[in-house]
Protein backbone atom coordinates (compact mmCIF):
# COMPACT_ATOMS: atom_id res chain seq x y z
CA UNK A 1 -3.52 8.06 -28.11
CA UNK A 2 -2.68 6.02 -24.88
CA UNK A 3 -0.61 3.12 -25.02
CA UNK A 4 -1.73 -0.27 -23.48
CA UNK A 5 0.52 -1.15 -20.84
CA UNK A 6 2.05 -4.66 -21.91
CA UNK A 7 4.57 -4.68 -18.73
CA UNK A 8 3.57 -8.40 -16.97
CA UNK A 9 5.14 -7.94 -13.74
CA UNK A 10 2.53 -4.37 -13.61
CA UNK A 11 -0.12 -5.92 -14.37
CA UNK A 12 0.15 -9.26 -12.42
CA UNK A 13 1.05 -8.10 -9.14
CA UNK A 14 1.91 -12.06 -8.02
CA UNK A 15 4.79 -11.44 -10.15
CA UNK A 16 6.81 -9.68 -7.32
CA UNK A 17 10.62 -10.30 -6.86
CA UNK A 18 9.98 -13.16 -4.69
CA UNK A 19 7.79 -15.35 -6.73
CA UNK A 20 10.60 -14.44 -9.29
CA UNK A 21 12.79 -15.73 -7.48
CA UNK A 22 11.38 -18.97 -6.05
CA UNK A 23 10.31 -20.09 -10.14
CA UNK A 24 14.49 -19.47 -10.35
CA UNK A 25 15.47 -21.55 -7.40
CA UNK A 26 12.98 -24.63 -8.78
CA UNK A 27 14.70 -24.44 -12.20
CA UNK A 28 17.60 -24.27 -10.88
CA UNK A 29 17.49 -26.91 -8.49
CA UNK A 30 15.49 -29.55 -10.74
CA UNK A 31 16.26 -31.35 -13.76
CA UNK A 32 15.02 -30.07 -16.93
CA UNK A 33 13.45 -33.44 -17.67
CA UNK A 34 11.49 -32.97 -14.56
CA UNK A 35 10.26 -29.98 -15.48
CA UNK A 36 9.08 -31.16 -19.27
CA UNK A 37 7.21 -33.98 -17.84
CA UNK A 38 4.94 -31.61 -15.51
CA UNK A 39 4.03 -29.01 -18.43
CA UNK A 40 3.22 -32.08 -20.89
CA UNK A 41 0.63 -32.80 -18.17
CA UNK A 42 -1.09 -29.44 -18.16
CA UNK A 43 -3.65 -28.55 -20.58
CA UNK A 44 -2.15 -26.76 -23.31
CA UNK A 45 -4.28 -23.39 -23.07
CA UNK A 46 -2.23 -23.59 -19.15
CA UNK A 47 0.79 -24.40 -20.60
CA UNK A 48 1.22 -21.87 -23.44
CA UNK A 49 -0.39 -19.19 -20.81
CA UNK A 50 2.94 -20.27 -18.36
CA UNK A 51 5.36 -19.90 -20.89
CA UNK A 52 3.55 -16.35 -22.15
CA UNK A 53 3.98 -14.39 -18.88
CA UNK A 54 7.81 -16.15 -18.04
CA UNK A 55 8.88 -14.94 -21.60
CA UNK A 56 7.20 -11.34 -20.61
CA UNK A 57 9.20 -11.29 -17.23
CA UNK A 58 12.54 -10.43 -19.96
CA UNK A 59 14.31 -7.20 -19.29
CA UNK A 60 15.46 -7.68 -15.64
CA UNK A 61 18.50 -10.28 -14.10
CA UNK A 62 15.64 -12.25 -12.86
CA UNK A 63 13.22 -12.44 -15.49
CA UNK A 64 16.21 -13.24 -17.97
CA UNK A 65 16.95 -16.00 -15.75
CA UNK A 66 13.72 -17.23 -16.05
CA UNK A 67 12.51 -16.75 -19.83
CA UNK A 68 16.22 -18.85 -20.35
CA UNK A 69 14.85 -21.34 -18.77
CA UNK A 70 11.60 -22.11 -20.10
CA UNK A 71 12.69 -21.48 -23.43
CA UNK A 72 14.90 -24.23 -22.81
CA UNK A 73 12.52 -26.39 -21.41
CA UNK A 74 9.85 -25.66 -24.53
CA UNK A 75 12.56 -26.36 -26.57
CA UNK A 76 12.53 -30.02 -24.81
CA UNK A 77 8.73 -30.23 -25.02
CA UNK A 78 7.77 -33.53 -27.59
CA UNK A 79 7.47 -32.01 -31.10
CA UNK A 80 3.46 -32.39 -31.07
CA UNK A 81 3.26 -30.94 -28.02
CA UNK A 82 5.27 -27.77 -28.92
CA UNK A 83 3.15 -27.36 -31.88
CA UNK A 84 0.07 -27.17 -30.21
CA UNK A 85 1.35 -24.99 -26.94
CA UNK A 86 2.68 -22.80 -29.88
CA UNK A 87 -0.41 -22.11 -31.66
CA UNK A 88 -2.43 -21.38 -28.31
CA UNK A 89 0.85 -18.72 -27.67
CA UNK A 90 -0.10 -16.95 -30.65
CA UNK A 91 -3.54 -17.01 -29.36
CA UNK A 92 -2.60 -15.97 -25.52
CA UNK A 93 -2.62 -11.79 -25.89
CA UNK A 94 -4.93 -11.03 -22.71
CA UNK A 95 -5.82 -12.50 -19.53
CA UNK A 96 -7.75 -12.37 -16.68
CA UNK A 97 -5.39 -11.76 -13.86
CA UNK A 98 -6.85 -14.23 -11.58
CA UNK A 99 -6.68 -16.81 -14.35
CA UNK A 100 -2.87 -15.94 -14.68
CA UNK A 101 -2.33 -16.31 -10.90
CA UNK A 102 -4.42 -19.66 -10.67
CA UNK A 103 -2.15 -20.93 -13.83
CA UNK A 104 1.62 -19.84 -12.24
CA UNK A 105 1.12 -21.34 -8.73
CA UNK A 106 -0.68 -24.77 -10.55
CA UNK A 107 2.66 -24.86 -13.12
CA UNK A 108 4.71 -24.54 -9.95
CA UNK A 109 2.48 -26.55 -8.23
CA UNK A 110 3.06 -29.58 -10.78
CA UNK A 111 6.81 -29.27 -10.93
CA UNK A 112 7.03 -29.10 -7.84
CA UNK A 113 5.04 -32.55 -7.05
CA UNK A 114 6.62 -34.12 -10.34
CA UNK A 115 10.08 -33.69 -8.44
CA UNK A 116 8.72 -35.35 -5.29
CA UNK A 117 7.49 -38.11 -7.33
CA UNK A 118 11.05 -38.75 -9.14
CA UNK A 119 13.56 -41.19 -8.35
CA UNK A 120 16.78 -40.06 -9.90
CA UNK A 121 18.99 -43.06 -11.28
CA UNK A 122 22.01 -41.13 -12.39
CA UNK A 123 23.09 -40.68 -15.80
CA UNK A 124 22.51 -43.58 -18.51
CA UNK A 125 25.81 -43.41 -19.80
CA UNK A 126 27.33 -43.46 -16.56
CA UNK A 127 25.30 -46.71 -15.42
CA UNK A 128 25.95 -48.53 -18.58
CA UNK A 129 29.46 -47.79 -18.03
CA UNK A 130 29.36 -49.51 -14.41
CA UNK A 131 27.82 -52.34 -15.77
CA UNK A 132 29.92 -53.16 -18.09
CA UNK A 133 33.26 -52.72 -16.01
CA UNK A 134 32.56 -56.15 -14.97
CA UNK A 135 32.75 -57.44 -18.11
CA UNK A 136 36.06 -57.86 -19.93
CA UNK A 137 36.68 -55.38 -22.55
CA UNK A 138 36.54 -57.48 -25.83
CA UNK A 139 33.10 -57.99 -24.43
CA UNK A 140 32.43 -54.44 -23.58
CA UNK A 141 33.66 -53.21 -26.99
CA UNK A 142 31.10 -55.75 -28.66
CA UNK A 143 28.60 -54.95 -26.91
CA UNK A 144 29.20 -51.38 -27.82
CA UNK A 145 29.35 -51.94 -31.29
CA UNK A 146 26.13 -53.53 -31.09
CA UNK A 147 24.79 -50.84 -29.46
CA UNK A 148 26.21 -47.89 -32.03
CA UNK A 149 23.24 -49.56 -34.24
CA UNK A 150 20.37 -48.32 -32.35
CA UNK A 151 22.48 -45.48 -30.25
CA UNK A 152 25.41 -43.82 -31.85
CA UNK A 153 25.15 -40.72 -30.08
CA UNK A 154 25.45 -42.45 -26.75
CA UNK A 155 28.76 -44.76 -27.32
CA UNK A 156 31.41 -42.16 -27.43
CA UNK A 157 30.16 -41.02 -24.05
CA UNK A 158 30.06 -44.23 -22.76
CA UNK A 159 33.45 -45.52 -23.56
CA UNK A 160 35.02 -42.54 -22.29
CA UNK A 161 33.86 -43.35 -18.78
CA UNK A 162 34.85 -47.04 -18.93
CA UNK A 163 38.29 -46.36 -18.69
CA UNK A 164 39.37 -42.74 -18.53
CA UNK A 165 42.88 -40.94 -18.53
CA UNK A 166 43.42 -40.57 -15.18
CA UNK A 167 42.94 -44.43 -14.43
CA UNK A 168 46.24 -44.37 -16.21
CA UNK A 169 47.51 -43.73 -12.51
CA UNK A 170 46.59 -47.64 -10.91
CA UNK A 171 47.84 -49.14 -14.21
CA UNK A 172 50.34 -52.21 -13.34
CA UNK A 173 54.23 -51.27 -14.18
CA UNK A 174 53.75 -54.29 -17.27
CA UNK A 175 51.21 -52.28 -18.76
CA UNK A 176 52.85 -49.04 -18.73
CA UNK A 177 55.49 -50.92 -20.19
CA UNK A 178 53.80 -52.31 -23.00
CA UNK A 179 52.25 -49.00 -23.58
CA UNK A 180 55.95 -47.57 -23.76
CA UNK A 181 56.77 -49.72 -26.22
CA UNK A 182 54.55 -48.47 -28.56
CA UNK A 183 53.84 -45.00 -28.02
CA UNK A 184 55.84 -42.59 -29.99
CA UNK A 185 57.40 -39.71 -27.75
CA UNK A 186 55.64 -36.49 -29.39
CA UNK A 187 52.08 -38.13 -28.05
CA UNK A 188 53.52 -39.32 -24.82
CA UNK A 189 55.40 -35.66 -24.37
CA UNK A 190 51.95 -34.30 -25.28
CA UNK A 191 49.94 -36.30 -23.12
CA UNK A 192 51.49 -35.90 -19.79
CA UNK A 193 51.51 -32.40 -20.57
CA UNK A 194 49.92 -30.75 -17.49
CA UNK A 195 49.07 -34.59 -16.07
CA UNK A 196 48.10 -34.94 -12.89
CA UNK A 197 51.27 -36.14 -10.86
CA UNK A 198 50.17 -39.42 -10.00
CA UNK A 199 49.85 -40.24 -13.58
CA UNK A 200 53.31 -38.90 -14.96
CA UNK A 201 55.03 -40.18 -12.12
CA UNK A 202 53.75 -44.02 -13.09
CA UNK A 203 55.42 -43.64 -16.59
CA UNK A 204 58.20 -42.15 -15.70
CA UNK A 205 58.82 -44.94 -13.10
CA UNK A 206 59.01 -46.81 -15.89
CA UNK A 207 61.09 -45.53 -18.70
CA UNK A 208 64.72 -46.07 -18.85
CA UNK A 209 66.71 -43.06 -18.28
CA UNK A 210 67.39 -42.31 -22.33
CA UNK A 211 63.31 -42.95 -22.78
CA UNK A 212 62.43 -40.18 -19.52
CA UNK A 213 65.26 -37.29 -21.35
CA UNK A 214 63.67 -38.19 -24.53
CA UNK A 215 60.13 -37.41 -23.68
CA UNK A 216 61.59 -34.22 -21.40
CA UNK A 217 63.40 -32.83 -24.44
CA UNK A 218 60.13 -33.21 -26.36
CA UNK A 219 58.12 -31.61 -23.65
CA UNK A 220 60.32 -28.82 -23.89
CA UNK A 221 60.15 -27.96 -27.44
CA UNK A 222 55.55 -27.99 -27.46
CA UNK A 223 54.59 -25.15 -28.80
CA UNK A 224 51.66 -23.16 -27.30
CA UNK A 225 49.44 -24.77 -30.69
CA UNK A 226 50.16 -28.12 -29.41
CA UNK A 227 49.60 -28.19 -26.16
CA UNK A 228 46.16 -26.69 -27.21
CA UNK A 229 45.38 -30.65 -28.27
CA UNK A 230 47.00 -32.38 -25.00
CA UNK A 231 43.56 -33.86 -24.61
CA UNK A 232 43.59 -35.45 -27.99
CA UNK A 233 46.68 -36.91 -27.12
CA UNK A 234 45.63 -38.00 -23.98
CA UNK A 235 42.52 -39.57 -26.03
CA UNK A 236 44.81 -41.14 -28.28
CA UNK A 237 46.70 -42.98 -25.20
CA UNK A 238 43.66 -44.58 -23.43
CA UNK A 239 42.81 -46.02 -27.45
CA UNK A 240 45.73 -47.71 -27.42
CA UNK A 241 45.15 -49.26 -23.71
CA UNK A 242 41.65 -50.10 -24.69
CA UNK A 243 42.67 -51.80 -27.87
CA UNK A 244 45.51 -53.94 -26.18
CA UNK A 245 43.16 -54.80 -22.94
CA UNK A 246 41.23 -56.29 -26.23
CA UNK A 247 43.79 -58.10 -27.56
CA UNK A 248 44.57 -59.59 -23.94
CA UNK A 249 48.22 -57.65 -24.41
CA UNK A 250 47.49 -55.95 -20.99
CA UNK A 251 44.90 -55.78 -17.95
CA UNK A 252 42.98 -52.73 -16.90
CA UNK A 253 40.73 -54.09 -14.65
């Protein structure tokens, strides 16, 4: 008994190494978000028939590369939409070949054109973050809090870009001071651990000469374990500088 050949890239010969290749290149080189938005405007039938012959294309570098992606992207899809692309999969076992080539170069076709007709704004986080550098931070931080009502996941993210570790380095020497104060030496030791240079030389600048041996000696006795969590540390350090820049106990702006 014969066996029906199932192999995609056999049977659709549009499915060389170069169209391959060029579906890689506009994955690679456009957002996801880009790409979700141009299959939620094809028909479903197209849709499910796209994401049937990039899943066959599996077995080769390439084709990995490319059922990765889309099973990404489905995974992106609204939940309605995936449910209805699904069912037509299940539903998607043959094909005219023509139909197949017509439905790959419109897919493309529709990124493609979606990407043209994109402005990119940069990262929400990021922008909220810029905004509210102007602000001082007892405002930022209740602004945030309001915000963790309707968008938890997003706070964390912002916050860490409002004032990050290495801005540490164009603190004002009464700062660091105040921070010194403060800051036992196991998290300091732990924090400049591996610092960039710029930062470790501003603290050490200021810490009397018993504080600097004290945080050396402690340096020198991390284990491998702990210096595993340097960026907790580090964490734990710009905290403390948020929560006094609160307080009006020091500027970081």
């Amino acid at each position: 008994m014969s066996v029906p050949n199932t192999d995609t890239r056999t049977t659709l010969p549009f499915l060389g190494e170069d169209a391959q290749q060029e579906l890689v290149a506009l994955f690679e080189e456009t957002h996801p978000q880009v790409v979700v938005a141009a299959i939620q405007s094809a028909e479903d039938d197209d849709a499910a028939l796209f994401f049937v012959i990039c899943t066959q294309l599996k077995g080769e570098p390439i084709g990995d590369a490319i059922a990765t992606h889309v099973g990404k992207i489905f995974a992106l899809l609204p939940f309605d939409k995936r449910v209805s692309v699904a069912e037509r999969v299940t539903m998607t076992e043959i094909v005219d070949a023509e139909r197949a080539t017509q439905v790959w170069d419109e897919q493309i076709a529709k990124i493609k054109e979606t990407l043209q007709n994109t402005a990119f704004l940069g990262e929400g986080a990021t922008n909220l973050a810029k905004l509210l550098s102007y602000m001082d931070v007892a405002e930022q931080d209740r602004l945030l809090e309001a915000l963790a009502v309707r968008r938890p996941g997003v706070v964390g993210n912002v916050s860490e870009k409002l004032f990050t570790f290495q801005d540490l380095s164009v603190l004002g020497d009464e700062a660091i001071k105040t921070i010194l104060q403060v800051l036992d030496k196991p998290t300091m030791a732990l924090a400049l651990h591996n610092a960039p240079a710029a930062i470790r030389d501003r603290f050490f600048e200021n810490m009397s000469v018993s504080q600097s041996e004290a945080v050396e000696a402690e340096a020198e006795q991390l284990t491998f374990e702990q210096t595993q969590i340097a960026d907790t540390a580090r964490q734990s350090v710009v905290s403390l500088v948020r929560n006094f820049a609160a307080k009006g106990l020091l500027k970081i702006n």
